[in-house]
PDB file of N, CA and C in Angstrom:
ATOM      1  N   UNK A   1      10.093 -29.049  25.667  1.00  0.00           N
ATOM      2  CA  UNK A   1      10.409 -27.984  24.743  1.00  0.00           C
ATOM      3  C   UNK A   1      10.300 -28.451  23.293  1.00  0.00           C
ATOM      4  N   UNK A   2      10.525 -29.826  23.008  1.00  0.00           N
ATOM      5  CA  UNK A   2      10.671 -30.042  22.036  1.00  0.00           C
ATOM      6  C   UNK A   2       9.228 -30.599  21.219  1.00  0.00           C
ATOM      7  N   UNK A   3       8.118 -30.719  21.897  1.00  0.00           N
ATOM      8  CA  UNK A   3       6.866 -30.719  21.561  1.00  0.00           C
ATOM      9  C   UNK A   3       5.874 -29.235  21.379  1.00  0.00           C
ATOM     10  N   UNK A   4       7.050 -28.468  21.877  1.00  0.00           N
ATOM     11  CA  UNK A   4       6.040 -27.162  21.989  1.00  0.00           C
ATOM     12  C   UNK A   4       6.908 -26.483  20.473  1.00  0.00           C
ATOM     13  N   UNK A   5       7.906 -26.797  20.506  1.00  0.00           N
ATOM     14  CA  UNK A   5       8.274 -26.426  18.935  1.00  0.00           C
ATOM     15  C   UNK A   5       7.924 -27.104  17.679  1.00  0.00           C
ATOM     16  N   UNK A   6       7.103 -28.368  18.291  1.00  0.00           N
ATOM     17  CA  UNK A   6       6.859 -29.393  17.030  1.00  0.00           C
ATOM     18  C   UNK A   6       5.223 -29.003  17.229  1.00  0.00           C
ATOM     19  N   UNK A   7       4.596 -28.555  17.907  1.00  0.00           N
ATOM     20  CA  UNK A   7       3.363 -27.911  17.951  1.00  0.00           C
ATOM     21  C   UNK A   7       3.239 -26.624  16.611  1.00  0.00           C
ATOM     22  N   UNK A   8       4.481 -25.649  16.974  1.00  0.00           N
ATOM     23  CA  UNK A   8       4.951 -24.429  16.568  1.00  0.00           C
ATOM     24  C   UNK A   8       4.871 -24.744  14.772  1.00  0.00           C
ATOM     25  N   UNK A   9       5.844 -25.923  14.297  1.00  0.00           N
ATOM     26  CA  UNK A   9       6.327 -25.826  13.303  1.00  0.00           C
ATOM     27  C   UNK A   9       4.892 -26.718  12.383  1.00  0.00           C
ATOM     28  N   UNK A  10       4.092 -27.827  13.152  1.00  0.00           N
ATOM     29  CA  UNK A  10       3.255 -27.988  12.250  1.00  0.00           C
ATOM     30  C   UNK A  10       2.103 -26.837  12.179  1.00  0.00           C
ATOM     31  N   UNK A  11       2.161 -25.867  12.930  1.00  0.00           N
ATOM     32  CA  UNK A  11       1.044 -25.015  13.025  1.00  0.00           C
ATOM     33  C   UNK A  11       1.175 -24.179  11.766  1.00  0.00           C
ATOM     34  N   UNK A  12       2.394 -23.462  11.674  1.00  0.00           N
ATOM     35  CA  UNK A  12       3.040 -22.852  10.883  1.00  0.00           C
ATOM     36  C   UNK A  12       2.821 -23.384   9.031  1.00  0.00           C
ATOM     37  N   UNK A  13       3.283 -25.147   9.644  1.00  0.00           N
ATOM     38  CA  UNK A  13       3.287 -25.482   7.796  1.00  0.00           C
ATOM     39  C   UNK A  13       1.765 -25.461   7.591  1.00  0.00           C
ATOM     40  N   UNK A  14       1.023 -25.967   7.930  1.00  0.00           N
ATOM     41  CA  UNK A  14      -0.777 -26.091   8.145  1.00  0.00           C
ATOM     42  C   UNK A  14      -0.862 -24.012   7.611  1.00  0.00           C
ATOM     43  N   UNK A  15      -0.649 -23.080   8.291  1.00  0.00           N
ATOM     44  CA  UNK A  15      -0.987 -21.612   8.076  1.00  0.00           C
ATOM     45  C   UNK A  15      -0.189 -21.803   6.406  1.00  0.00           C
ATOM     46  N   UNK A  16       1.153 -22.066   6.212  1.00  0.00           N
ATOM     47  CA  UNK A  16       1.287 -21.680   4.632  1.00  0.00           C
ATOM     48  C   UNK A  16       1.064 -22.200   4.182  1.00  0.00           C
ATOM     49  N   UNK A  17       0.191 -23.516   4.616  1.00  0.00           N
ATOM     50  CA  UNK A  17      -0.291 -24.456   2.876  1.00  0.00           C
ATOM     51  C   UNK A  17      -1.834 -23.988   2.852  1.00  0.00           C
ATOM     52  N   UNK A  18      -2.156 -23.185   3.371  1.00  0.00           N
ATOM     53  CA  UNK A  18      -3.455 -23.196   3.302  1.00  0.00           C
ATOM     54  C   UNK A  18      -4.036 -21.609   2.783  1.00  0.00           C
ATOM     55  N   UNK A  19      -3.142 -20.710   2.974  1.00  0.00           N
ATOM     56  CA  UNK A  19      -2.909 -19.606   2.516  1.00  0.00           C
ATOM     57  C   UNK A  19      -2.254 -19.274   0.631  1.00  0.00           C
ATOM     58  N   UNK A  20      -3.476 -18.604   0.268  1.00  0.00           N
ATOM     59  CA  UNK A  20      -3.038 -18.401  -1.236  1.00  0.00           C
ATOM     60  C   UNK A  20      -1.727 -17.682  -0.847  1.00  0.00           C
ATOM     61  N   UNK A  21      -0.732 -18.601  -2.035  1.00  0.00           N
ATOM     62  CA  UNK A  21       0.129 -17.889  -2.612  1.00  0.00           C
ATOM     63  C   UNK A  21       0.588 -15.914  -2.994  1.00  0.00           C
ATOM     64  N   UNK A  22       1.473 -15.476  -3.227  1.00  0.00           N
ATOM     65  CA  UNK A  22       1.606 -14.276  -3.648  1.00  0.00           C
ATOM     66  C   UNK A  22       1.495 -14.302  -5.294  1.00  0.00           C
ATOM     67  N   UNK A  23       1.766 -15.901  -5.787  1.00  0.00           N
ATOM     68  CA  UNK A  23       2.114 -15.411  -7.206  1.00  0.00           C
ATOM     69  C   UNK A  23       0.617 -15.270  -7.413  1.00  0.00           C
ATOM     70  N   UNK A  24      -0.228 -16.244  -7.003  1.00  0.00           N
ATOM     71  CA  UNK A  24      -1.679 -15.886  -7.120  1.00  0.00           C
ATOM     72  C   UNK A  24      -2.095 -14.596  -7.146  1.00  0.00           C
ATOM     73  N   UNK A  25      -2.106 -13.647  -6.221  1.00  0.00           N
ATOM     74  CA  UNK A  25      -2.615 -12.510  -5.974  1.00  0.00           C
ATOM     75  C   UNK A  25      -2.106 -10.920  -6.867  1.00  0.00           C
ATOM     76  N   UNK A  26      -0.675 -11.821  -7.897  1.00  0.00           N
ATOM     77  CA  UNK A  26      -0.274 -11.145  -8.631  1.00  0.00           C
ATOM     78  C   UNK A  26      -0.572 -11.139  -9.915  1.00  0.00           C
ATOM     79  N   UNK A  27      -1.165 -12.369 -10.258  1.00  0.00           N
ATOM     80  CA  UNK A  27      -1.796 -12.696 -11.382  1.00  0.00           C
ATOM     81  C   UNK A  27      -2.818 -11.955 -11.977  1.00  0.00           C
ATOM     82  N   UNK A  28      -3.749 -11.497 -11.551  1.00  0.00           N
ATOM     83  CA  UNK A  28      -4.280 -10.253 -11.455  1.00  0.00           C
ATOM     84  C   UNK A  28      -3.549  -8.768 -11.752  1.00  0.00           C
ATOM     85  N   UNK A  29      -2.915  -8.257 -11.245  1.00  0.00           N
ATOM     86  CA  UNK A  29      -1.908  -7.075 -10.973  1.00  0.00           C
ATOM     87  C   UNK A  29      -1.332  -6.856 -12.711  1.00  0.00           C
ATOM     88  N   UNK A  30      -0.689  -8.352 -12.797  1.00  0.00           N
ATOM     89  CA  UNK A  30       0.046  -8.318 -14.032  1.00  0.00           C
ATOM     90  C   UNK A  30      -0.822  -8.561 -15.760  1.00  0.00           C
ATOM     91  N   UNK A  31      -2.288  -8.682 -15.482  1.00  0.00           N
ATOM     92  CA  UNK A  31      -3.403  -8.727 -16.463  1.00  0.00           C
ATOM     93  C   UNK A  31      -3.312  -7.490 -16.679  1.00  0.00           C
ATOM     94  N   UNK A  32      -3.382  -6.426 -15.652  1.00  0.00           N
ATOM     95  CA  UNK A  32      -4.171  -4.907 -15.384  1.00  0.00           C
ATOM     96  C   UNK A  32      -2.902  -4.427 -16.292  1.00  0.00           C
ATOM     97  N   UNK A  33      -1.627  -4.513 -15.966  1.00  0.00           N
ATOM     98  CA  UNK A  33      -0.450  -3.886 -16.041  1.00  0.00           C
ATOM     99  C   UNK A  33      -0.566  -4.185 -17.746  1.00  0.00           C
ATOM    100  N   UNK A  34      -0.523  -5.376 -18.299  1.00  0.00           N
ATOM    101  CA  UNK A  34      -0.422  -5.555 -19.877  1.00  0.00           C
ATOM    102  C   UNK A  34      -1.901  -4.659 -20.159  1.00  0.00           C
ATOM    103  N   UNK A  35      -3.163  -4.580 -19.781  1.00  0.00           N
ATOM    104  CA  UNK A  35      -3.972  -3.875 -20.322  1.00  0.00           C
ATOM    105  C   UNK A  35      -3.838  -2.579 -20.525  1.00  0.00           C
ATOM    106  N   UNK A  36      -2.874  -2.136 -19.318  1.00  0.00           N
ATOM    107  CA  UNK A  36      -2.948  -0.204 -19.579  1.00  0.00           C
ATOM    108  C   UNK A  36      -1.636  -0.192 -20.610  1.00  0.00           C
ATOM    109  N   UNK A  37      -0.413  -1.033 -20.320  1.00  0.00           N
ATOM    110  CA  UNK A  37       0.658  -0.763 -21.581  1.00  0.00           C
ATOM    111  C   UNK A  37       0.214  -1.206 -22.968  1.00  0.00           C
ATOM    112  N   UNK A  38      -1.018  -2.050 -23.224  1.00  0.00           N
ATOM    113  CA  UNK A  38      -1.608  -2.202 -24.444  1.00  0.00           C
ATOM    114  C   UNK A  38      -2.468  -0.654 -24.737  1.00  0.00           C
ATOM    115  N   UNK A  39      -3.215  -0.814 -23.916  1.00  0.00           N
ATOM    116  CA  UNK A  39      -4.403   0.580 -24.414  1.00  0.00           C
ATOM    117  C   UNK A  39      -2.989   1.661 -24.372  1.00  0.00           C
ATOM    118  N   UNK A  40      -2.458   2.013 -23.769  1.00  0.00           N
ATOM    119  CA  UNK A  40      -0.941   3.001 -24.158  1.00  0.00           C
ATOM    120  C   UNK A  40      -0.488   3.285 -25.182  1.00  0.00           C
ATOM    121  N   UNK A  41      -0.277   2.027 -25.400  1.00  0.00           N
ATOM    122  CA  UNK A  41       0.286   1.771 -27.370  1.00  0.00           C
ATOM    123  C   UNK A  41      -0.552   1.950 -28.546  1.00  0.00           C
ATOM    124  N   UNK A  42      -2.136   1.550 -27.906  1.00  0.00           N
ATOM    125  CA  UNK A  42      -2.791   2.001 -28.653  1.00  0.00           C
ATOM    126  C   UNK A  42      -3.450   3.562 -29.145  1.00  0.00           C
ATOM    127  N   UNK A  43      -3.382   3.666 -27.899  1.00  0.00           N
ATOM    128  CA  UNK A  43      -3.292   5.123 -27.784  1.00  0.00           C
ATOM    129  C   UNK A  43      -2.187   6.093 -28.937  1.00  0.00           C
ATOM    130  N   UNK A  44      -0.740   5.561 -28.460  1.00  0.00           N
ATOM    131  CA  UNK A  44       0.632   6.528 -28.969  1.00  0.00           C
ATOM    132  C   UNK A  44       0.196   6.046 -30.799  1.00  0.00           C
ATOM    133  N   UNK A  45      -0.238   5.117 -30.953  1.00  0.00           N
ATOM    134  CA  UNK A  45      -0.186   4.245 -32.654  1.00  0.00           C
ATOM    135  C   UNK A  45      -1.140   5.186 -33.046  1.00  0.00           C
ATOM    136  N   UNK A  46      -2.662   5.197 -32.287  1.00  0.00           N
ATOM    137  CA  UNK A  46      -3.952   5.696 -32.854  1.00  0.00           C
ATOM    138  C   UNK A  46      -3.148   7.463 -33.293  1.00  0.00           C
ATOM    139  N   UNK A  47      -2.577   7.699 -32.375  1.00  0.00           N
ATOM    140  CA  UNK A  47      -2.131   9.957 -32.414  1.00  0.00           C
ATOM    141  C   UNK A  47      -1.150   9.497 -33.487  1.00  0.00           C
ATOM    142  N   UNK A  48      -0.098   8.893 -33.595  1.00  0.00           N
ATOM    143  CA  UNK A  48       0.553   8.886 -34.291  1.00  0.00           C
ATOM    144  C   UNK A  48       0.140   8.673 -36.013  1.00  0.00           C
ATOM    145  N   UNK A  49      -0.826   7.375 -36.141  1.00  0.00           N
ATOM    146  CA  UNK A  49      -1.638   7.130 -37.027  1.00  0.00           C
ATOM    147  C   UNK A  49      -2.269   8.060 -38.078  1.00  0.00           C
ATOM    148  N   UNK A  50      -2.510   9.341 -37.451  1.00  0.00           N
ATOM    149  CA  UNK A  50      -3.361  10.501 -37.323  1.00  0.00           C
ATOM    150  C   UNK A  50      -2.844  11.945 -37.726  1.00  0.00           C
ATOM    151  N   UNK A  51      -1.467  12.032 -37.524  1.00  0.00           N
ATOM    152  CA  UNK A  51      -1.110  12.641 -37.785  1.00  0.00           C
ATOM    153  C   UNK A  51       0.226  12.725 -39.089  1.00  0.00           C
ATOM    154  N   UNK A  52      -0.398  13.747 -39.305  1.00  0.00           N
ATOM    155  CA  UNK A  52       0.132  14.130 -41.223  1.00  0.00           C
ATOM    156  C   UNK A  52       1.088  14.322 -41.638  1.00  0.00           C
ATOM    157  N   UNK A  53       2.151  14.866 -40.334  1.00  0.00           N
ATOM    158  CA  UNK A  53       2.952  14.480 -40.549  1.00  0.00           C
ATOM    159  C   UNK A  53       3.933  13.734 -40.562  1.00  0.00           C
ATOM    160  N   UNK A  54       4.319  12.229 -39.648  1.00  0.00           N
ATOM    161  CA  UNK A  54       4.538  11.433 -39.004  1.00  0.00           C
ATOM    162  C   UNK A  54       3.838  10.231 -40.672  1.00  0.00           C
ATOM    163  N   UNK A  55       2.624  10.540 -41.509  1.00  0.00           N
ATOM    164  CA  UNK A  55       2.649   9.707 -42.388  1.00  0.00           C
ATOM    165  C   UNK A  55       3.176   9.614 -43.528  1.00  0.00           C
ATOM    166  N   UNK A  56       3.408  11.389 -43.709  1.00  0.00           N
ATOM    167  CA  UNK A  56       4.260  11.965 -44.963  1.00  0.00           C
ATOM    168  C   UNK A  56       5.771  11.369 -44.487  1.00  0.00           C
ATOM    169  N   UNK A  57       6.505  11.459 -43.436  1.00  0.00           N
ATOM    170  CA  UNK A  57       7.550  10.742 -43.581  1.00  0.00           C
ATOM    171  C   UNK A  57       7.507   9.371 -43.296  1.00  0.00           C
ATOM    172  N   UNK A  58       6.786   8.399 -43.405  1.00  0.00           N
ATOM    173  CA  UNK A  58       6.324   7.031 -43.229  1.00  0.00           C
ATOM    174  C   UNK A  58       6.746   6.895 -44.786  1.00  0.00           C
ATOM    175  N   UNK A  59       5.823   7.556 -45.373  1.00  0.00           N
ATOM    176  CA  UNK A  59       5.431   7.403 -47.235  1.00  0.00           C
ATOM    177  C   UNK A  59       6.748   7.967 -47.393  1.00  0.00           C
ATOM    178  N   UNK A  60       7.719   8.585 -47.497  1.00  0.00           N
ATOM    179  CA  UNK A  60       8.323   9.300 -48.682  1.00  0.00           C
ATOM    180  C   UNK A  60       9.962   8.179 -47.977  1.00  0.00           C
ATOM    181  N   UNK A  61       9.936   7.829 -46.563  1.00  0.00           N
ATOM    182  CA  UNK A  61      10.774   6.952 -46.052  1.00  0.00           C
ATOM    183  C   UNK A  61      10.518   5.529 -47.280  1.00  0.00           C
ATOM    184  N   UNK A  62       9.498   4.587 -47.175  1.00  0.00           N
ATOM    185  CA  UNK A  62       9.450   3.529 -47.926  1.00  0.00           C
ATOM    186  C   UNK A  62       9.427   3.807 -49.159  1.00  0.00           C
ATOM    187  N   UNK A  63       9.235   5.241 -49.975  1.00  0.00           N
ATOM    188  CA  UNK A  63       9.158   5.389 -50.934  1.00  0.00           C
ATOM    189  C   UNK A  63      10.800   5.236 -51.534  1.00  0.00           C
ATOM    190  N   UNK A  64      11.357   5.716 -50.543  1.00  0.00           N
ATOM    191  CA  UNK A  64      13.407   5.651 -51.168  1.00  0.00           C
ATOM    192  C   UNK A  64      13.423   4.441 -50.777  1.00  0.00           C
ATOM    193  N   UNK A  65      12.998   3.692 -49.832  1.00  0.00           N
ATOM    194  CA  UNK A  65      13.647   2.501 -49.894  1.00  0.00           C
ATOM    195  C   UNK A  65      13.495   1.576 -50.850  1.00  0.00           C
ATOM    196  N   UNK A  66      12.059   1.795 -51.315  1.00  0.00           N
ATOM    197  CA  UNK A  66      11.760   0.628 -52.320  1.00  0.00           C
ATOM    198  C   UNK A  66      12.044   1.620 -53.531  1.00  0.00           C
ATOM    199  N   UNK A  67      12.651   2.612 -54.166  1.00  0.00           N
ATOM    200  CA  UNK A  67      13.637   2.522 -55.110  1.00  0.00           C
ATOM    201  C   UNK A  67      14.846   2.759 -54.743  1.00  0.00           C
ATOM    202  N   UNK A  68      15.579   2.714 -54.014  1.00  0.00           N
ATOM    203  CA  UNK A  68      16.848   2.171 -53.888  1.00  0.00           C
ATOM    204  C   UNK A  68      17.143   0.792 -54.181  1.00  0.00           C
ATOM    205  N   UNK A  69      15.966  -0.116 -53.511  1.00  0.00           N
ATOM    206  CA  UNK A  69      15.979  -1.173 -54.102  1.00  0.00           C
ATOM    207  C   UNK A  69      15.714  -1.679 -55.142  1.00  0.00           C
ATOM    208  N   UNK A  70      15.325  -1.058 -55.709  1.00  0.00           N
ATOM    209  CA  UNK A  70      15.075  -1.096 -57.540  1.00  0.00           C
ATOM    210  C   UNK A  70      16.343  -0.784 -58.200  1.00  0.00           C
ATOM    211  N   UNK A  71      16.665   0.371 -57.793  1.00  0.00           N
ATOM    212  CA  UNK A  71      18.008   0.510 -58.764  1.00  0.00           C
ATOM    213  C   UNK A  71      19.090  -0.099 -58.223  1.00  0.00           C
ATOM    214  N   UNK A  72      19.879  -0.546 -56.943  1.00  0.00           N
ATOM    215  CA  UNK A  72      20.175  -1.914 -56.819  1.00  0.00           C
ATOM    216  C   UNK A  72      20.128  -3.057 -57.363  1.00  0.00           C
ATOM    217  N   UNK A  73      19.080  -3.445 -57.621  1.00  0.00           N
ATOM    218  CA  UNK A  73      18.986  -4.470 -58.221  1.00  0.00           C
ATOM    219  C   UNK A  73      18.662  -4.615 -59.602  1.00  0.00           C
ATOM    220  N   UNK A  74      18.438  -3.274 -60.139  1.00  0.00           N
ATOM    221  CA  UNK A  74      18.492  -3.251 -61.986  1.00  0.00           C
ATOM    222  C   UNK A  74      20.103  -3.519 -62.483  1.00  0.00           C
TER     223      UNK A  74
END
Protein backbone atom coordinates (compact mmCIF):
# COMPACT_ATOMS: atom_id res chain seq x y z
CA UNK A 1 0.00 0.00 0.00
CA UNK A 2 2.58 2.09 0.77
CA UNK A 3 4.32 2.03 -2.71
CA UNK A 4 1.13 2.47 -4.47
CA UNK A 5 0.71 5.80 -2.57
CA UNK A 6 4.35 6.73 -3.15
CA UNK A 7 3.62 5.92 -6.90
CA UNK A 8 0.37 8.30 -6.34
CA UNK A 9 2.21 11.20 -4.69
CA UNK A 10 5.29 11.37 -7.07
CA UNK A 11 2.90 11.21 -9.99
CA UNK A 12 0.97 14.01 -8.70
CA UNK A 13 4.19 16.31 -7.79
CA UNK A 14 5.71 15.45 -11.52
CA UNK A 15 1.64 16.67 -12.95
CA UNK A 16 2.06 20.17 -10.79
CA UNK A 17 5.52 20.99 -11.58
CA UNK A 18 5.06 20.63 -14.96
CA UNK A 19 1.81 22.37 -15.43
CA UNK A 20 1.76 26.28 -15.94
CA UNK A 21 0.84 28.02 -13.05
CA UNK A 22 -2.60 30.09 -12.63
CA UNK A 23 -0.70 33.26 -11.89
CA UNK A 24 0.70 32.71 -15.40
CA UNK A 25 -2.50 32.41 -17.21
CA UNK A 26 -3.64 35.53 -15.37
CA UNK A 27 -1.05 37.63 -16.45
CA UNK A 28 -2.65 38.12 -19.51
CA UNK A 29 -6.34 38.70 -18.08
CA UNK A 30 -4.85 41.48 -15.91
CA UNK A 31 -2.91 43.41 -19.15
CA UNK A 32 -6.55 43.30 -20.92
CA UNK A 33 -8.27 44.53 -17.63
CA UNK A 34 -5.68 47.78 -17.20
CA UNK A 35 -6.19 48.33 -21.08
CA UNK A 36 -10.06 48.67 -21.09
CA UNK A 37 -9.92 50.77 -17.50
CA UNK A 38 -7.22 52.94 -19.33
CA UNK A 39 -9.08 53.39 -22.77
CA UNK A 40 -12.29 54.09 -20.10
CA UNK A 41 -10.58 56.96 -18.63
CA UNK A 42 -9.64 57.98 -21.67
CA UNK A 43 -12.64 57.92 -22.99
CA UNK A 44 -14.63 59.77 -19.62
CA UNK A 45 -11.29 62.64 -19.84
CA UNK A 46 -11.61 62.88 -23.86
CA UNK A 47 -16.15 63.73 -23.26
CA UNK A 48 -15.33 65.50 -20.42
CA UNK A 49 -12.38 67.47 -22.09
CA UNK A 50 -14.98 68.48 -24.67
CA UNK A 51 -17.41 69.69 -23.10
CA UNK A 52 -18.17 73.49 -22.36
CA UNK A 53 -19.40 73.19 -19.73
CA UNK A 54 -17.42 71.05 -17.35
CA UNK A 55 -14.40 73.68 -18.75
CA UNK A 56 -16.20 76.89 -17.85
CA UNK A 57 -16.30 75.53 -14.33
CA UNK A 58 -12.64 74.12 -14.49
CA UNK A 59 -11.65 77.98 -15.51
CA UNK A 60 -13.75 80.13 -13.27
CA UNK A 61 -12.94 77.20 -10.23
CA UNK A 62 -8.91 77.99 -10.60
CA UNK A 63 -9.73 81.34 -11.44
CA UNK A 64 -11.00 82.02 -7.42
CA UNK A 65 -8.50 79.99 -6.31
CA UNK A 66 -5.61 81.66 -7.65
CA UNK A 67 -7.08 85.01 -6.41
CA UNK A 68 -7.92 84.03 -3.20
CA UNK A 69 -4.54 83.28 -3.13
CA UNK A 70 -3.43 86.53 -4.07
CA UNK A 71 -5.34 88.38 -1.71
CA UNK A 72 -4.19 86.07 1.07
CA UNK A 73 -1.13 86.65 0.60
CA UNK A 74 -1.09 90.54 -0.26
Amino acid sequence: MSSLSRFYQSLMARLFTRMPGRAHGQRGASALEYIVLAAALIIIIGGLATNTTVQDALNSAFENLFADASNAGG
